[in-house]
Protein backbone atom coordinates (compact mmCIF):
# COMPACT_ATOMS: atom_id res chain seq x y z
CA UNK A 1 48.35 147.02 85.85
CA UNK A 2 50.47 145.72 88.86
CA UNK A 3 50.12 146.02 91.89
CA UNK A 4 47.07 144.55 92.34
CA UNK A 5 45.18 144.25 95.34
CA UNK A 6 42.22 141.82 95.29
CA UNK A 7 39.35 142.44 97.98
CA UNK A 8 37.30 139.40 99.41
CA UNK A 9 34.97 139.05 102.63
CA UNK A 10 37.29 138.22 105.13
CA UNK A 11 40.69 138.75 102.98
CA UNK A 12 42.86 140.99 101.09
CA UNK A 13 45.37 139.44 98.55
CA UNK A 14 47.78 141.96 97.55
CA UNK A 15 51.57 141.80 96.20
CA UNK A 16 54.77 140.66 98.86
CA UNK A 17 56.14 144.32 99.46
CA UNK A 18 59.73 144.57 101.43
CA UNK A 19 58.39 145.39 104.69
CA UNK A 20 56.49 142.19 104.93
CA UNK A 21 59.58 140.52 105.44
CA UNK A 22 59.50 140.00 109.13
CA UNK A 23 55.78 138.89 108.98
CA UNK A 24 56.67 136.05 106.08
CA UNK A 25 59.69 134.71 107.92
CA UNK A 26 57.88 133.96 110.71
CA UNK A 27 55.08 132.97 109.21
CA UNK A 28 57.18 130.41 106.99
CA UNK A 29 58.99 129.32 110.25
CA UNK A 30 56.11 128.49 112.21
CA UNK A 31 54.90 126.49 109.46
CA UNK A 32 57.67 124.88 108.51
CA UNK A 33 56.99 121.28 109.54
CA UNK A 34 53.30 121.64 108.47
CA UNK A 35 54.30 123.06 105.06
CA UNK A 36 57.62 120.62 104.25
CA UNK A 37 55.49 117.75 102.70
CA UNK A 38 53.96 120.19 99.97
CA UNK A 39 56.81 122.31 98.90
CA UNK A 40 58.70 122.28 95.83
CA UNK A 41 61.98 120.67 95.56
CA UNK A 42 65.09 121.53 93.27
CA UNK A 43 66.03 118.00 91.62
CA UNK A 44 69.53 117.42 91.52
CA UNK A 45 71.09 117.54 87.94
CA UNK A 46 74.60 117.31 87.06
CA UNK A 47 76.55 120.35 87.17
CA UNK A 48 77.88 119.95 83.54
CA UNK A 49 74.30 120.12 82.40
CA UNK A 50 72.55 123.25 80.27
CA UNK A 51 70.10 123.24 82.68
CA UNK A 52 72.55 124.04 85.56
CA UNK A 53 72.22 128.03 85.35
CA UNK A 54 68.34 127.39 86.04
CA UNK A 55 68.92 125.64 89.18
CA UNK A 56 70.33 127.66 92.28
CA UNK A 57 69.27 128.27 95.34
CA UNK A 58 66.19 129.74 96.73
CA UNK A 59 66.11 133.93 96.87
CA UNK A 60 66.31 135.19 99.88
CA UNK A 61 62.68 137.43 100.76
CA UNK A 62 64.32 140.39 98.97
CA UNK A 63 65.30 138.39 95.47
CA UNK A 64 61.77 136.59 96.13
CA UNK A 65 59.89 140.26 96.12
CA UNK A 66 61.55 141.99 93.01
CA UNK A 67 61.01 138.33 90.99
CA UNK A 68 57.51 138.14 91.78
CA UNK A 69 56.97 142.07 90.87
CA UNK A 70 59.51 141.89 87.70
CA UNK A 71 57.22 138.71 86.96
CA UNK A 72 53.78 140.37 87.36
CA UNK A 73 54.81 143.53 85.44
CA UNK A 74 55.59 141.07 82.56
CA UNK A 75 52.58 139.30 83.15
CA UNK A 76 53.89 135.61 83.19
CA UNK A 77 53.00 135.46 87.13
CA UNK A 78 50.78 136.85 89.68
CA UNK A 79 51.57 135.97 93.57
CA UNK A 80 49.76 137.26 96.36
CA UNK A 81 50.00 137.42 100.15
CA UNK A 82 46.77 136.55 101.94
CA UNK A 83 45.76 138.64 104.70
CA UNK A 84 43.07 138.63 107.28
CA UNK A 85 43.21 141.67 109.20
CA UNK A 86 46.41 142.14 109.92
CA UNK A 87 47.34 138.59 109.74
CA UNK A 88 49.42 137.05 107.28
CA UNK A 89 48.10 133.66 106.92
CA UNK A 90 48.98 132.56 103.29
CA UNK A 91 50.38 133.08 100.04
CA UNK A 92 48.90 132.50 96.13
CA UNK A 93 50.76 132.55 93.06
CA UNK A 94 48.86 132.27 89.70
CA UNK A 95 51.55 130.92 87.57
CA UNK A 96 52.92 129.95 84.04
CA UNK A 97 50.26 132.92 82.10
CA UNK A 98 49.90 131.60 78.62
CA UNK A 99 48.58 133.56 76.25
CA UNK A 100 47.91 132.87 72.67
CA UNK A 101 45.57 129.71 71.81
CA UNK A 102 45.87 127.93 75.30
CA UNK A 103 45.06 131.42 77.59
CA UNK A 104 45.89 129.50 80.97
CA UNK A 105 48.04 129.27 83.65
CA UNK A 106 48.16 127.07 87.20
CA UNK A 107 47.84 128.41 90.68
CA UNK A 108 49.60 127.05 93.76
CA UNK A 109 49.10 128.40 97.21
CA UNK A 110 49.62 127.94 101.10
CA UNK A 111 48.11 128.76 104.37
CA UNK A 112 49.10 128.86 107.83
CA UNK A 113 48.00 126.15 110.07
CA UNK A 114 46.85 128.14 112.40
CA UNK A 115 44.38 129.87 109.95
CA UNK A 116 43.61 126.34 107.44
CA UNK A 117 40.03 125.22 107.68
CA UNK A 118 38.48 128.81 107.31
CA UNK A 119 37.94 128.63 104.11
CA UNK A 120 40.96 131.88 103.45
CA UNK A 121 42.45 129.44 100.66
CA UNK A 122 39.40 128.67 99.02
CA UNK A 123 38.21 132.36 98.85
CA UNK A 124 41.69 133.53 97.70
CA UNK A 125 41.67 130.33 94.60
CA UNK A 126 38.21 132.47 93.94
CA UNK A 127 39.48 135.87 94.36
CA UNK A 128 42.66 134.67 91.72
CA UNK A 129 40.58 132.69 89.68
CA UNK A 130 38.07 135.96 88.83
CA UNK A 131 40.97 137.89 88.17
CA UNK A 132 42.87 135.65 85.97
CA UNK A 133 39.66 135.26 83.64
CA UNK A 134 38.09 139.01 84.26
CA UNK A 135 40.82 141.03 84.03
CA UNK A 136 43.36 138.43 81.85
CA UNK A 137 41.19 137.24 79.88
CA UNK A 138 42.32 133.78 80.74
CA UNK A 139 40.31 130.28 79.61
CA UNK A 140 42.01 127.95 81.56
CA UNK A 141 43.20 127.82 85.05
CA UNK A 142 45.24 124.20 86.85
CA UNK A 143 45.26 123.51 90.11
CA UNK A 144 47.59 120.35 90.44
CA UNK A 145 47.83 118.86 94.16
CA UNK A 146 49.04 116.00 95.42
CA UNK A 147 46.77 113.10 96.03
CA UNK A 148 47.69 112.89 99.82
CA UNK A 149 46.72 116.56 100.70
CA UNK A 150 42.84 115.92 101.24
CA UNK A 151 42.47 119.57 102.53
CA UNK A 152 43.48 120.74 99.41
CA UNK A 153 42.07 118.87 96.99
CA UNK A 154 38.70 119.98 98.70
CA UNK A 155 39.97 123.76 98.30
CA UNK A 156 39.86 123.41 94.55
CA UNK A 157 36.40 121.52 94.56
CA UNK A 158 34.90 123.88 97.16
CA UNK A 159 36.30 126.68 94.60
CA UNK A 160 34.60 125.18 91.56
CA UNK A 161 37.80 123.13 90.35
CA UNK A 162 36.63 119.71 88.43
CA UNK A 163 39.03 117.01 88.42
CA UNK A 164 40.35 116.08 85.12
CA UNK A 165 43.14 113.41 85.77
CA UNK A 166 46.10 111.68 87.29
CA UNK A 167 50.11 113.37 86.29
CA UNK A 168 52.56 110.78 87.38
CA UNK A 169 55.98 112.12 89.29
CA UNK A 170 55.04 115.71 87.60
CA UNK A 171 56.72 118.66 90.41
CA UNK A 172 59.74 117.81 92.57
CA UNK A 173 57.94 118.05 95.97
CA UNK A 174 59.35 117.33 99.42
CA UNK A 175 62.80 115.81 97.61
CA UNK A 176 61.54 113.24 95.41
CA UNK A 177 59.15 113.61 92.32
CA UNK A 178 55.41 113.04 93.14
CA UNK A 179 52.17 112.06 91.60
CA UNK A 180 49.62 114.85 91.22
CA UNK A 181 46.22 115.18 90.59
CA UNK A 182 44.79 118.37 88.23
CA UNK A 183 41.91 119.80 88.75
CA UNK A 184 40.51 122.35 86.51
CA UNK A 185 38.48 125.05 86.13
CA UNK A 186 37.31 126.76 82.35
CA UNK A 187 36.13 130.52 81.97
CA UNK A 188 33.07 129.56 79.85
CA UNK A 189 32.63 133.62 78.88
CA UNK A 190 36.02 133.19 76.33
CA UNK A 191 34.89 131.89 72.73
């Protein structure tokens, strides 16, 4: 089933391939003081702990690529580059696929600044969204965002997203853990 490619109005969400690599670095460094206060964190944890092997450093675009394909092909995680044109203007991941009783999984995304307020991230949370409940046969898909980011929070709404609660200090964002809000969105076709 992977790659996918996913086909909306005005963008095309298809898998990070090797070449893009140029395009996503400078994408990613042009945003990188606009992006900073929404990105995850690695929490420090003692070096002695179990947990230790889990925590490294962030791939480099290559390591990112094969993860995010190995990932797909097992089906635990779907992450798509949003295009417009030829622009690169964002990324989507729909994350943690569950199968079994729960069928969910959360999606996370980001857009360049230069392309945010077009309403590209809210027809790429649709685009994902279809796809995790046509094709996956999902029930449940999370968006969790922190209270702060307004824009965002009106993506998932916009996308039809209902907010369900409050998660106290649940990711490590920006270097410290942060409140989130969930919003949530049920595919009402699964029985």
């Amino acid at each position: 089933m992977w790659p996918v490619v996913l086909h909306g109005d005005e963008i095309t969400l298809r898998p990070a391939r090797f070449r893009d690599r140029a395009r996503w670095n400078n994408v990613r460094a042009e945003n990188r003081e606009w992006l900073s206060p929404w990105e995850a964190t690695l929490p420090q944890i003692p070096e002695d702990s179990p947990a230790s092997e889990f925590h490294t450093k962030r791939p480099s675009f290559f390591e990112m690529v094969a993860n995010l394909n190995r990932e797909a092909r097992a089906g635990r995680s779907y992450s798509f580059l949003i295009w417009n044109g030829s622009n690169l203007v964002g990324q989507i991941t729909m994350g943690g696929v569950m199968y079994g009783a729960l069928r969910g999984a959360h999606i996370g995304y980001w857009i360049d600044l230069n392309f945010a307020n077009r309403g590209f991230t809210t027809q790429a949370v649709k685009l994902v969204s279809a796809f995790g409940f046509s094709q996956l046969g999902l029930h449940r898909i999370e968006i969790n965002v922190r209270p702060e980011n307004a824009a965002s929070c009106r993506v998932a709404e916009k996308a039809g997203f209902e907010l369900e609660g409050h998660r106290k200090a649940f990711l490590h964002i920006d270097g410290a853990w942060r409140d989130h809000v969930c919003f949530v969105k049920n595919n009402e076709l699964i029985k």
